[in-house]
C-alpha atoms as a PDB file:
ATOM      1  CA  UNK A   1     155.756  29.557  23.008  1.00  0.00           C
ATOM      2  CA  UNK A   2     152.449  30.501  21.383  1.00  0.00           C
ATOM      3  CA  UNK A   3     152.011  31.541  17.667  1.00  0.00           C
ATOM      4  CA  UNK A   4     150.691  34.875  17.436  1.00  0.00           C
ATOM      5  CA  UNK A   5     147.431  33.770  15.510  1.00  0.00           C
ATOM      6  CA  UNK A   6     148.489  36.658  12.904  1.00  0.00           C
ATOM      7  CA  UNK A   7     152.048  37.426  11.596  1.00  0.00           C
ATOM      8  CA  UNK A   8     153.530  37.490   8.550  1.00  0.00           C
ATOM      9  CA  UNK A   9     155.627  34.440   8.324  1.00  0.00           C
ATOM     10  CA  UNK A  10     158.286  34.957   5.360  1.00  0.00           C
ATOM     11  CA  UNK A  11     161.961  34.774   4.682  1.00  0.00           C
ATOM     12  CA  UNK A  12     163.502  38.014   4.631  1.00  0.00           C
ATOM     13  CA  UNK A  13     166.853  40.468   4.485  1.00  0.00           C
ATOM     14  CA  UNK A  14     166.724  44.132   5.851  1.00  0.00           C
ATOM     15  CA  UNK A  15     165.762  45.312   2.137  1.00  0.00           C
ATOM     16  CA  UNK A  16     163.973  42.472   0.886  1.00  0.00           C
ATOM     17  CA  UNK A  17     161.188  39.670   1.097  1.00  0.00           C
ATOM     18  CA  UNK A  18     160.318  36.742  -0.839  1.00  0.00           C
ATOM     19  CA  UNK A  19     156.929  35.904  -1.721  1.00  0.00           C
ATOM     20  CA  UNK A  20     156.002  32.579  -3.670  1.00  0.00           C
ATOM     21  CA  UNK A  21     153.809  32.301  -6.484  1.00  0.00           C
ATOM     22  CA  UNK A  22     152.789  29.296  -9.254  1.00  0.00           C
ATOM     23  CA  UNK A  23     152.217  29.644 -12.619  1.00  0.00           C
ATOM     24  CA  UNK A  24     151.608  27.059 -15.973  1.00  0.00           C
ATOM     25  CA  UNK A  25     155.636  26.758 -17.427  1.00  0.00           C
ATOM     26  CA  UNK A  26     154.453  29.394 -20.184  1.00  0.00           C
ATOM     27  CA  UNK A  27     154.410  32.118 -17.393  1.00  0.00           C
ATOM     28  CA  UNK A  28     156.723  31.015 -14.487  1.00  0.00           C
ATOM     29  CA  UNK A  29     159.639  29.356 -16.689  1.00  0.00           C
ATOM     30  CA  UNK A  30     160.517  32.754 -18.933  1.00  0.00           C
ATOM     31  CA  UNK A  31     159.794  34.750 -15.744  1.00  0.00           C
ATOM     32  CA  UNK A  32     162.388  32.733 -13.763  1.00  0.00           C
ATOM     33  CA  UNK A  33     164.853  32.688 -16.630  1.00  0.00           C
ATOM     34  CA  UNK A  34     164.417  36.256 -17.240  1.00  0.00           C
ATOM     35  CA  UNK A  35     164.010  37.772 -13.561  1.00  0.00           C
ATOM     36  CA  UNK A  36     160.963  39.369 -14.708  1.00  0.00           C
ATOM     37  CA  UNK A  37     157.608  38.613 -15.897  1.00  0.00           C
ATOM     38  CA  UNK A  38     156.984  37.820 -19.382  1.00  0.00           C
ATOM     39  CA  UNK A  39     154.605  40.185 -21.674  1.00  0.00           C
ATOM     40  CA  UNK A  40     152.120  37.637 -21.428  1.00  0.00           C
ATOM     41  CA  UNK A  41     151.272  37.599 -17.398  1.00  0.00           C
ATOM     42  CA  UNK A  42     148.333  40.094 -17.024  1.00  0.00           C
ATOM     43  CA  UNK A  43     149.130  43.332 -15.472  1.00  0.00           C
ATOM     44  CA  UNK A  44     145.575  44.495 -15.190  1.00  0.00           C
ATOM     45  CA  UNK A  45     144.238  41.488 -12.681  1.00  0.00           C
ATOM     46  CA  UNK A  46     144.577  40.408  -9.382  1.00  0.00           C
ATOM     47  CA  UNK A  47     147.688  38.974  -8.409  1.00  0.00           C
ATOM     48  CA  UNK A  48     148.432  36.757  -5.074  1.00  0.00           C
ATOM     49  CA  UNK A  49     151.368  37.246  -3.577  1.00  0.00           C
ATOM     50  CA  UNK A  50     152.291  34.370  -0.465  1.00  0.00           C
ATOM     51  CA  UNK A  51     155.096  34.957   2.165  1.00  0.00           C
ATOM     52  CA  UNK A  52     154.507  31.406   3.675  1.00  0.00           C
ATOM     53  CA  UNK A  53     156.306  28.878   1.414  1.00  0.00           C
ATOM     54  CA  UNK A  54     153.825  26.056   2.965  1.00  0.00           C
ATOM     55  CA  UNK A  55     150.116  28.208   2.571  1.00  0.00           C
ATOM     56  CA  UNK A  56     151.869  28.123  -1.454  1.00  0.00           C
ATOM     57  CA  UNK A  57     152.720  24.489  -1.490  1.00  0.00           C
ATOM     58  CA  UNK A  58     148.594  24.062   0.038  1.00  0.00           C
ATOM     59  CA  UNK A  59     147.168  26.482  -2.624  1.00  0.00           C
ATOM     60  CA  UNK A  60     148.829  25.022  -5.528  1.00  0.00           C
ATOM     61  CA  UNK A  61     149.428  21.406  -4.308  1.00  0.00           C
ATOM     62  CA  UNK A  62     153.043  21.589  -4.461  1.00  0.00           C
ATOM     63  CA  UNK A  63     153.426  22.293  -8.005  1.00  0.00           C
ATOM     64  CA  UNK A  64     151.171  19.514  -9.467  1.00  0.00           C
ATOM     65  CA  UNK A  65     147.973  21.804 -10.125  1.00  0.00           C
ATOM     66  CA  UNK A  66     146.864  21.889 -13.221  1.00  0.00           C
ATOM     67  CA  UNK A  67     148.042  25.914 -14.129  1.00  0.00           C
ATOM     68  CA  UNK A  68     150.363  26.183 -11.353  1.00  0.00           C
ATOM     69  CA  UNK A  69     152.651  24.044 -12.118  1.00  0.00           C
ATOM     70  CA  UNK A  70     155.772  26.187 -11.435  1.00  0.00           C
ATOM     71  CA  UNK A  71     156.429  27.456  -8.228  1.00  0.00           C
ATOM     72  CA  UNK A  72     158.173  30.834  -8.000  1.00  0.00           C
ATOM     73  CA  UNK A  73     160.155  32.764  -5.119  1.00  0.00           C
ATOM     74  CA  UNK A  74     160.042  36.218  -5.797  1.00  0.00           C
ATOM     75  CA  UNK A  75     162.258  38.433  -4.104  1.00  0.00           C
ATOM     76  CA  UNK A  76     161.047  41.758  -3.898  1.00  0.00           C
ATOM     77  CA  UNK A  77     161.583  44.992  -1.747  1.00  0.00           C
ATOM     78  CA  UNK A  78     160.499  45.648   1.746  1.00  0.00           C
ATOM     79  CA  UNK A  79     159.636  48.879   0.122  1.00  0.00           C
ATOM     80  CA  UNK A  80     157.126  47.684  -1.999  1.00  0.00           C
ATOM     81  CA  UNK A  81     155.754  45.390   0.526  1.00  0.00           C
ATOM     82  CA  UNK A  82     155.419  47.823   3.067  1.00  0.00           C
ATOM     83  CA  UNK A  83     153.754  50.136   0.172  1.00  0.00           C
ATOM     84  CA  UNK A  84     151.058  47.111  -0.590  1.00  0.00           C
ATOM     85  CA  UNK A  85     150.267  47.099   3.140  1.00  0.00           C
ATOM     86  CA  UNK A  86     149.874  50.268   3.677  1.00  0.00           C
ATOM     87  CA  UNK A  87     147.401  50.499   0.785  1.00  0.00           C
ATOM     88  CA  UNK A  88     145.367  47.763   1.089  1.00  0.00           C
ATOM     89  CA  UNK A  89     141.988  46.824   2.767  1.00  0.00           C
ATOM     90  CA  UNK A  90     141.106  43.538   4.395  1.00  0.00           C
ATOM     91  CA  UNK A  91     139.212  41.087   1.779  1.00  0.00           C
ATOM     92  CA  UNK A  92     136.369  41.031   4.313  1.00  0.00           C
ATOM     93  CA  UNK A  93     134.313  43.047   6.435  1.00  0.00           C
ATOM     94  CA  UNK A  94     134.597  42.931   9.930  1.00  0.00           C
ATOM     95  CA  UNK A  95     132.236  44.676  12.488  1.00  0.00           C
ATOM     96  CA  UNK A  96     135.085  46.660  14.673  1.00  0.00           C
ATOM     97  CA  UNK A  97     137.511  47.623  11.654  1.00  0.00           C
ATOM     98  CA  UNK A  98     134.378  48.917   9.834  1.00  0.00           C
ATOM     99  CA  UNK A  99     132.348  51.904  10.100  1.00  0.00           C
ATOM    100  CA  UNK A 100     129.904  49.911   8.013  1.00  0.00           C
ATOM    101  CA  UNK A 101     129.776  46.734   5.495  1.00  0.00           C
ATOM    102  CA  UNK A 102     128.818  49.664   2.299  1.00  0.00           C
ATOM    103  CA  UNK A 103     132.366  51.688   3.644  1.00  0.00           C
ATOM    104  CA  UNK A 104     133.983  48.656   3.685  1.00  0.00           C
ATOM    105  CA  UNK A 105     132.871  47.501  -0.297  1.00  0.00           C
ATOM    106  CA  UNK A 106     134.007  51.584  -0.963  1.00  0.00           C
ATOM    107  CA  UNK A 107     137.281  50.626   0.335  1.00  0.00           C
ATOM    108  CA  UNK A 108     137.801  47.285  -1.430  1.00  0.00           C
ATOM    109  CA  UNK A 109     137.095  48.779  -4.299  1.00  0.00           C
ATOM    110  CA  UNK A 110     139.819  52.060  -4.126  1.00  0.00           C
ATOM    111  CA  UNK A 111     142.396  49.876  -2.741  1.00  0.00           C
ATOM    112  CA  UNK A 112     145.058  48.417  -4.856  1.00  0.00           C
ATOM    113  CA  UNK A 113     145.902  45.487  -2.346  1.00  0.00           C
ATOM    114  CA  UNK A 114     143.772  43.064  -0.603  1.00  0.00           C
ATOM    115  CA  UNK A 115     144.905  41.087   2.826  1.00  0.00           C
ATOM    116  CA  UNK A 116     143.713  38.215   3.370  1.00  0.00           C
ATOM    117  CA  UNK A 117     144.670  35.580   6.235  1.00  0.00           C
ATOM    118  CA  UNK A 118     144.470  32.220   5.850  1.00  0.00           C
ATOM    119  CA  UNK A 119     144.914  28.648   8.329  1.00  0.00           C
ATOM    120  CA  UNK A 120     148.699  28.561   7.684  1.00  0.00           C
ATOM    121  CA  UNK A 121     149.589  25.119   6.722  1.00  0.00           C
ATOM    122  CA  UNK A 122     152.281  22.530   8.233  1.00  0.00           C
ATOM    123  CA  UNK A 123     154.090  19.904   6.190  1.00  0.00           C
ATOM    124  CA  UNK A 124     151.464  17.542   5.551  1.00  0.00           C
ATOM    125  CA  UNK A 125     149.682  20.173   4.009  1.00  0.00           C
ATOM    126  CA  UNK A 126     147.018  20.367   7.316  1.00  0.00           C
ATOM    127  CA  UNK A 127     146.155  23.829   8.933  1.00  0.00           C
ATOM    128  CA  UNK A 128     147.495  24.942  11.903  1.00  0.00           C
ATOM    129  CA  UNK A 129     145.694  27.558  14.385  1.00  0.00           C
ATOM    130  CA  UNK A 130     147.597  30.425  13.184  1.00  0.00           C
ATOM    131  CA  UNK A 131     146.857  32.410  10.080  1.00  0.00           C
ATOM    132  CA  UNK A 132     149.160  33.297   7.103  1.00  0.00           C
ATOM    133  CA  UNK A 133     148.912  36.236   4.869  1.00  0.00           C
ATOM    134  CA  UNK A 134     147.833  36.467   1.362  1.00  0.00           C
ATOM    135  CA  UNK A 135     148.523  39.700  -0.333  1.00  0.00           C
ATOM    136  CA  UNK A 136     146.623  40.154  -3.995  1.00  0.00           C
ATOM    137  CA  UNK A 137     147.715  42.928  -5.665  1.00  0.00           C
ATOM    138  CA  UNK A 138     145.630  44.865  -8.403  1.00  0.00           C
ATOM    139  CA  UNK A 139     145.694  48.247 -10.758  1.00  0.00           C
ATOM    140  CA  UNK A 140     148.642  50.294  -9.464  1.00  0.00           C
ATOM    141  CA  UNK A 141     150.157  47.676  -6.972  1.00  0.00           C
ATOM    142  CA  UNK A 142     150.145  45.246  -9.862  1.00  0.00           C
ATOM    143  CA  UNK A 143     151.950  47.516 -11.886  1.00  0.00           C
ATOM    144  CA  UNK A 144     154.638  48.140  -9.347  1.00  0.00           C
ATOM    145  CA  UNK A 145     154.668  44.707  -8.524  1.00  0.00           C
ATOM    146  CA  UNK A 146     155.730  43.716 -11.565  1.00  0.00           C
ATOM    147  CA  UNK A 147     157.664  47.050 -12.831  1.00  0.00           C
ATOM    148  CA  UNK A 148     159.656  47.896  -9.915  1.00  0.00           C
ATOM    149  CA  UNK A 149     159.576  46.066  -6.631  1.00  0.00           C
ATOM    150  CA  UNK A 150     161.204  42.714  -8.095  1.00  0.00           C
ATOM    151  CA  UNK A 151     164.615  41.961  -6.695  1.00  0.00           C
ATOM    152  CA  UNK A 152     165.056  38.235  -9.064  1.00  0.00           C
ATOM    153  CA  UNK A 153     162.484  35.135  -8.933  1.00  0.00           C
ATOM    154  CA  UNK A 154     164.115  31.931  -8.513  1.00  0.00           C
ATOM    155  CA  UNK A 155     161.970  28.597  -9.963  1.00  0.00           C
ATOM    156  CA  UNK A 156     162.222  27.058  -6.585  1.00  0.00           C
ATOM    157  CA  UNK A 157     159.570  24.051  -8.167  1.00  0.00           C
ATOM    158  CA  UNK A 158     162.358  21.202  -7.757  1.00  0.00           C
ATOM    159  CA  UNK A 159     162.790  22.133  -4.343  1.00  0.00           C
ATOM    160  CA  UNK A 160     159.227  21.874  -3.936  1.00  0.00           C
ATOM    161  CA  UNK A 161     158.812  18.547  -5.412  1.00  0.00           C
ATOM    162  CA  UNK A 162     161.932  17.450  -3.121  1.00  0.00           C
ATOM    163  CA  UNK A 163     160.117  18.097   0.007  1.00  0.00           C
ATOM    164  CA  UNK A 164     157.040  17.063  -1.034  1.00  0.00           C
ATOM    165  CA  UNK A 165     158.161  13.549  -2.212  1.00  0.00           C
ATOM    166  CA  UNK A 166     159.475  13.539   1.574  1.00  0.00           C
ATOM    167  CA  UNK A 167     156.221  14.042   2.999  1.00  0.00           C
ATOM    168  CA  UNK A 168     153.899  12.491   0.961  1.00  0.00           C
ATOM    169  CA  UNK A 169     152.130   9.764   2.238  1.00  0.00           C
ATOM    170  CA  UNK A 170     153.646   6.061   1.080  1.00  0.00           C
END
């Protein structure tokens, strides 16, 4: 069976998704502990939000990046995910979506969420042919992000560092 080259790979309920994120312990470990983020994570910039567990263990090299150092599931709802989607513009132009690369810049810059798609990643860390999605969320999306769509976040960074010593090479 072929891999549709884009799809949001994720693990999901009928009300929710989880999306994975990494953070230095000063920002993931109260947000983990208190199912919310802490006063000092930054509302007002661009956030990344990844469905694919593996694209998160590539970006933040399962947990051992300087700054990202714990990993995060976040649960949120399928409402607010479905809300970021429908509000966001692609993080690039592209001739046929388009009328033009200047109405493309106006709509970056109104939309509160970006998609991006990325090679998603297998084990070993190596891309595949299909793409994953990124989802960074900024102003308003942020906001609700933070302030309303979040179901819990687990600190899933042990599990992480499980599979990883697994599949590192020896």
């Amino acid at each position: 069976m072929d891999e549709p080259k884009h799809q949001i790979r994720a693990q999901y309920t009928d009300s929710t998704i989880t999306v994975y994120q990494a953070y230095a312990p000063g920002i993931g470990l109260p947000a983990a502990r208190e199912g919310r983020f802490p006063e000092a994570w930054q509302r007002d910039r661009m956030t990344w939000i990844k469905p694919s567990f593996l694209w998160m263990m590539y970006r933040c090299g399962w947990g051992t990046k300087e700054g990202q150092e714990t990993v995060l599931a976040v649960e949120i709802t399928r409402q607010g995910f479905a809300w970021a989607l429908a509000h966001a513009c692609l993080s690039h132009y592209v001739q046929d979506l388009h009328a033009d690369h200047a109405e493309w810049k106006r709509q970056l810059k109104r939309a509160p969420a970006r998609v991006q798609w990325d090679p998603e990643r297998d084990l070993r860390l190596q891309p595949l042919a299909h793409r994953s999605l990124q989802l960074g969320l900024s102003g308003e999306a942020a906001h609700l992000y933070a302030d309303e769509w979040i179901v819990s976040i687990k600190d899933v960074t042990p599990l992480a560092r499980t599979i990883h010593a697994h599949v590192r090479p020896r």
